[in-house]
Protein backbone atom coordinates (compact mmCIF):
# COMPACT_ATOMS: atom_id res chain seq x y z
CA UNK A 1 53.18 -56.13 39.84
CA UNK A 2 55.58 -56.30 43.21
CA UNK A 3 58.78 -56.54 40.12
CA UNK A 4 57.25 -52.82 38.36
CA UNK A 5 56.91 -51.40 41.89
CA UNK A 6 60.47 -52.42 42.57
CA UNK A 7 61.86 -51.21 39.22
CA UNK A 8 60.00 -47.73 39.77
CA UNK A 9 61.26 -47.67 43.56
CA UNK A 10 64.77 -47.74 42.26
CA UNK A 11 64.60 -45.71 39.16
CA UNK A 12 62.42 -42.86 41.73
CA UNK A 13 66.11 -43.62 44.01
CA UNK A 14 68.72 -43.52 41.11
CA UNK A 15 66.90 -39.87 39.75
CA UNK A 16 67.01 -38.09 43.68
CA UNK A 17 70.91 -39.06 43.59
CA UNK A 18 71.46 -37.67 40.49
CA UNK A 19 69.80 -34.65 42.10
CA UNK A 20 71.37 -34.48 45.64
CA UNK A 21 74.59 -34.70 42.51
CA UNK A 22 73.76 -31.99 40.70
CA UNK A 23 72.66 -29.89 43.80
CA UNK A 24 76.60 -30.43 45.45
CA UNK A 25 77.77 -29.50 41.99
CA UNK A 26 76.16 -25.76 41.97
CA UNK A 27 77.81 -25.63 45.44
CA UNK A 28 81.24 -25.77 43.17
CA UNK A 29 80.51 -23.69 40.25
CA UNK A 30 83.49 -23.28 38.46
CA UNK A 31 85.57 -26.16 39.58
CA UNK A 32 83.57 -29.08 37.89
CA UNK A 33 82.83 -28.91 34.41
CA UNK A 34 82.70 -30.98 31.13
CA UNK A 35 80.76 -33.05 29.13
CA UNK A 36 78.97 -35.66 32.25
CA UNK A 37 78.14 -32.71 34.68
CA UNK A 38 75.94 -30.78 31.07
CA UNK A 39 75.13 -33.97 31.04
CA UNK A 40 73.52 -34.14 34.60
CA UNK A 41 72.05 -30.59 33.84
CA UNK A 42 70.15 -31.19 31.07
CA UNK A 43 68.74 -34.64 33.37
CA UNK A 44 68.15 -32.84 36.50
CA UNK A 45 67.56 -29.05 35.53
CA UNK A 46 64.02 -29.61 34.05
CA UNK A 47 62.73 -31.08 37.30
CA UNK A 48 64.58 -28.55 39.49
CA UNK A 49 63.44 -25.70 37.73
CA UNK A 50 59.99 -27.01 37.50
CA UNK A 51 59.70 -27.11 41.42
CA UNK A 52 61.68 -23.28 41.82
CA UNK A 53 58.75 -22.14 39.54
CA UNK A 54 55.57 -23.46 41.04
CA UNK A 55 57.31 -22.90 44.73
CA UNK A 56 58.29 -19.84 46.64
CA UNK A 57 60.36 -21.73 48.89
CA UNK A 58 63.56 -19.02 49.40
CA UNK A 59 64.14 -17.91 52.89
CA UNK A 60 66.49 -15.52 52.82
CA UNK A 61 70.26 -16.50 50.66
CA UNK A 62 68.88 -19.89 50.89
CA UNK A 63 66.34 -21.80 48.36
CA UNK A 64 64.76 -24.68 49.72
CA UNK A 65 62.83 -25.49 46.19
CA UNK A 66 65.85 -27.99 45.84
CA UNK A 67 65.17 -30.05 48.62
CA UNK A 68 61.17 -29.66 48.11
CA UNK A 69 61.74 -31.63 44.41
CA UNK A 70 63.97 -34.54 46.75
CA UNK A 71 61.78 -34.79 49.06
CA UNK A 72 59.09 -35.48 47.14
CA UNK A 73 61.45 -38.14 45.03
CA UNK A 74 61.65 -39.68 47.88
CA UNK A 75 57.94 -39.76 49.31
CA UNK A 76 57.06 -41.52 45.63
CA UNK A 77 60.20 -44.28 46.39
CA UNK A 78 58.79 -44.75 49.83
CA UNK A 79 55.29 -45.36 48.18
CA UNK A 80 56.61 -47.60 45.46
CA UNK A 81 58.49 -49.62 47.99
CA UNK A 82 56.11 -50.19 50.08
CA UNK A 83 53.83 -51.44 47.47
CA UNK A 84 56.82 -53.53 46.04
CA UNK A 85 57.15 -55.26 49.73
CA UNK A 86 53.74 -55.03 51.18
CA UNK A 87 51.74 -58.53 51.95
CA UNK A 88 48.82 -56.88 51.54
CA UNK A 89 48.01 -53.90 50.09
CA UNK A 90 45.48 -51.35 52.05
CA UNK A 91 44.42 -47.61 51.94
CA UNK A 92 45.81 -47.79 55.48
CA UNK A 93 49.15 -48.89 54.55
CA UNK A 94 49.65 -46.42 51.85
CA UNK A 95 48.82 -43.65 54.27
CA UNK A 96 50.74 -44.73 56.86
CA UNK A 97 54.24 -44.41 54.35
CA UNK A 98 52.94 -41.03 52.97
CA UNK A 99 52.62 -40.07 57.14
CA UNK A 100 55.89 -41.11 57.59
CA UNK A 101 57.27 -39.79 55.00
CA UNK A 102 55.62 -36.53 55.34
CA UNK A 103 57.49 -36.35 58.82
CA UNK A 104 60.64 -36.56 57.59
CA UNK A 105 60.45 -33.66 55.69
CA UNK A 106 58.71 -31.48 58.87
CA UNK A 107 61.13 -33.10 61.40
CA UNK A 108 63.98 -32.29 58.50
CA UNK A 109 62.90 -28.56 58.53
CA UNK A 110 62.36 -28.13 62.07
CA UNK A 111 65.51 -29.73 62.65
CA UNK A 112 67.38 -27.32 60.39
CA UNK A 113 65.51 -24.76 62.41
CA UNK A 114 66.85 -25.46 65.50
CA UNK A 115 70.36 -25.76 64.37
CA UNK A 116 70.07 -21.58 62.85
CA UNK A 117 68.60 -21.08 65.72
CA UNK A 118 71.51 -22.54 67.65
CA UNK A 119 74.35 -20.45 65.32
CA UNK A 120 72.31 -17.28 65.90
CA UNK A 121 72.59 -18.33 69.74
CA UNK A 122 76.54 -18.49 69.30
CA UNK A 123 76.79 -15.75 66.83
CA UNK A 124 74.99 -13.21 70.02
CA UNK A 125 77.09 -14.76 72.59
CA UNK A 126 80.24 -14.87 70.51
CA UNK A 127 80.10 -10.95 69.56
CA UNK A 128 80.22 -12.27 65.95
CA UNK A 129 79.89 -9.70 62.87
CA UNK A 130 76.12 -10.79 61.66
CA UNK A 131 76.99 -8.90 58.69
CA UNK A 132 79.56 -11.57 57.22
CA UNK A 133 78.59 -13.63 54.35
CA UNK A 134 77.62 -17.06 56.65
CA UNK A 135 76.16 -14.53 59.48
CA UNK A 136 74.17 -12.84 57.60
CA UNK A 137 72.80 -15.83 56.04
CA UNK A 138 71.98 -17.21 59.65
CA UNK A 139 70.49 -13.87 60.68
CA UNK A 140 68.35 -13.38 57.68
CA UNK A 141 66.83 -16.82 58.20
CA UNK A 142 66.38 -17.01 61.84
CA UNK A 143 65.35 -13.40 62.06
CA UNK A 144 61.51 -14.15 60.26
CA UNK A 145 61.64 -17.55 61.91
CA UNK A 146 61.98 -16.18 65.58
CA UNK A 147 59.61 -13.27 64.95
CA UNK A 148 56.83 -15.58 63.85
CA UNK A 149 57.67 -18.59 66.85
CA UNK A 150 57.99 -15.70 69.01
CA UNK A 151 54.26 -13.69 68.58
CA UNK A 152 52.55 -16.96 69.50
CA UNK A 153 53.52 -17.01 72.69
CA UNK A 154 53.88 -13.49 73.17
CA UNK A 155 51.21 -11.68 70.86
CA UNK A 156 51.98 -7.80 71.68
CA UNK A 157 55.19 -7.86 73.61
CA UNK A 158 58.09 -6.86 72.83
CA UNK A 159 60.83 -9.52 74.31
CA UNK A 160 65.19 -9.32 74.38
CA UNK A 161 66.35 -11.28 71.35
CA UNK A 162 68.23 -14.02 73.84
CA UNK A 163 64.99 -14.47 74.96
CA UNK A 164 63.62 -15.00 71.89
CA UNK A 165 66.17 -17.76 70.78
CA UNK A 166 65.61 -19.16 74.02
CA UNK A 167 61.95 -19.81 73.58
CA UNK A 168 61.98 -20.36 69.74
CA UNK A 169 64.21 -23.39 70.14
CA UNK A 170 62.14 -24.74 72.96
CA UNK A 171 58.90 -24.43 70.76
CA UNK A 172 60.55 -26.40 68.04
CA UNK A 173 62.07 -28.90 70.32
CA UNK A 174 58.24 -29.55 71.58
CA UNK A 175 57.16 -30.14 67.83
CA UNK A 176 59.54 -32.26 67.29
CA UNK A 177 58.96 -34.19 69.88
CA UNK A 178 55.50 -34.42 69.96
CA UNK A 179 54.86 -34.12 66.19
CA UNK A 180 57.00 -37.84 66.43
CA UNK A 181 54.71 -39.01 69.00
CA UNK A 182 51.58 -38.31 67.22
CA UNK A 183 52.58 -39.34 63.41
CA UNK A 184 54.11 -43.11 64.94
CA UNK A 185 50.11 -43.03 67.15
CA UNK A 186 48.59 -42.19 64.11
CA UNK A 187 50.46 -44.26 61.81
CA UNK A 188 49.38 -47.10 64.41
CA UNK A 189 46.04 -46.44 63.68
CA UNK A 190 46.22 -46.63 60.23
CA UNK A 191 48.22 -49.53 59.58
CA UNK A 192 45.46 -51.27 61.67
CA UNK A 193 42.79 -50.46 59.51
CA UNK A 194 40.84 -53.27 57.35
CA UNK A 195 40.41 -51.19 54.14
C-alpha cells in the first residue's frame, strides 16, 4: 500500500510541474512554440480550464484559478505522502497534513498581499503613474483589498489612503503571524489524537 501511495505522491508531483510549466509558458506567448509545448496544452489545459470554470478567482488583470488547480495538486501529494511515510495511519494525521497544507496556501495569499500592498506603498511615495500597465495592475488589486481590510477596523470612516496601507499591511502581518501560531497548536492537537 505505502509503494501505491508513493507512486501517486510522485505522479500528483510530476502533473503540478508540468503545470507551474505550462503556466510560465502563457507568460511567453509567442516565443515558445512547437510540437512538446501543444503537447503540454492538451496535458495541462483540461485541468486548468476545469478550475477557471468552477472558480471566480480573478482579482483584477490577475487570475488566481491557476494557482487554485496547484495548490490543490499539491494538498493531494502532501496527503499521499504522508500516507506513503506514515507509521501509523490516523484521522489525526491526515488532518494535520490537510491543516498544513491548507496554510500554505492562506499564508501564500496573504503573503502576496502584503507584498501589493508594499508596491502600492512605493508607487504613493514614489509619485509613480498608477495608470501604467504594472501600476495599474497593483492598484486594481490592492484597491478592493485595502477597502475591505480597511472597514473592519474602521466601519464608517473615511481614512487617507497612506493610512490605509499602513494599517492593511499590519492586519495581514497579524494573520500571518498568528494564523502560524494557531494551525502548528492545532496541528499539535491533532497529531496527538488516538483515532
Amino acid at each position: 500500500m505505502r509503494l501505491i501511495f508513493s507512486i501517486l505522491a510522485a505522479l500528483t508531483g510530476f502533473y503540478s510541474l508540468l503545470i507551474f510549466i505550462r503556466i510560465i509558458f502563457s507568460w511567453l506567448q509567442g516565443m515558445v512554440s512547437g510540437s512538446p509545448v501543444e503537447i503540454l496544452n492538451k496535458i495541462t489545459d483540461p485541468y486548468l480550464d476545469w478550475w477557471k470554470r468552477k472558480l471566480n478567482l480573478r482579482i483584477g488583470l490577475i487570475d488566481f484559478s491557476a494557482v487554485a488547480a496547484i495548490v490543490s495538486l499539491s494538498l493531494l501529494q502532501s496527503v499521499f505522502s504522508m500516507l506513503s511515510s506514515a507509521d501509523r495511519l490516523s484521522v489525526g494525521n491526515l488532518l494535520a497534513v490537510i491543516l498544513f497544507s491548507l496554510w500554505s496556501v492562506a499564508s501564500f495569499i496573504i503573503g502576496f498581499c502584503m507584498i501589493i500592498i508594499i508596491l502600492r506603498a512605493i508607487a504613493y511615495l514614489t509619485n509613480r503613474n498608477i495608470y501604467r500597465p504594472f501600476w495599474s495592475a497593483v492598484e486594481s488589486i490592492s484597491q478592493p483589498l485595502m477597502y475591505n481590510l480597511n472597514k473592519l477596523i474602521f466601519t464608517k470612516r473615511t481614512v487617507n489612503i497612506f493610512q490605509g496601507m499602513i494599517v492593511s499591511f499590519i492586519l495581514l502581518a497579524l494573520l500571518m503571524f498568528g494564523g502560524r501560531f494557531a494551525v502548528n497548536f492545532v496541528a499539535g492537537f491533532l497529531y496527538r489524537l488516538p483515532i
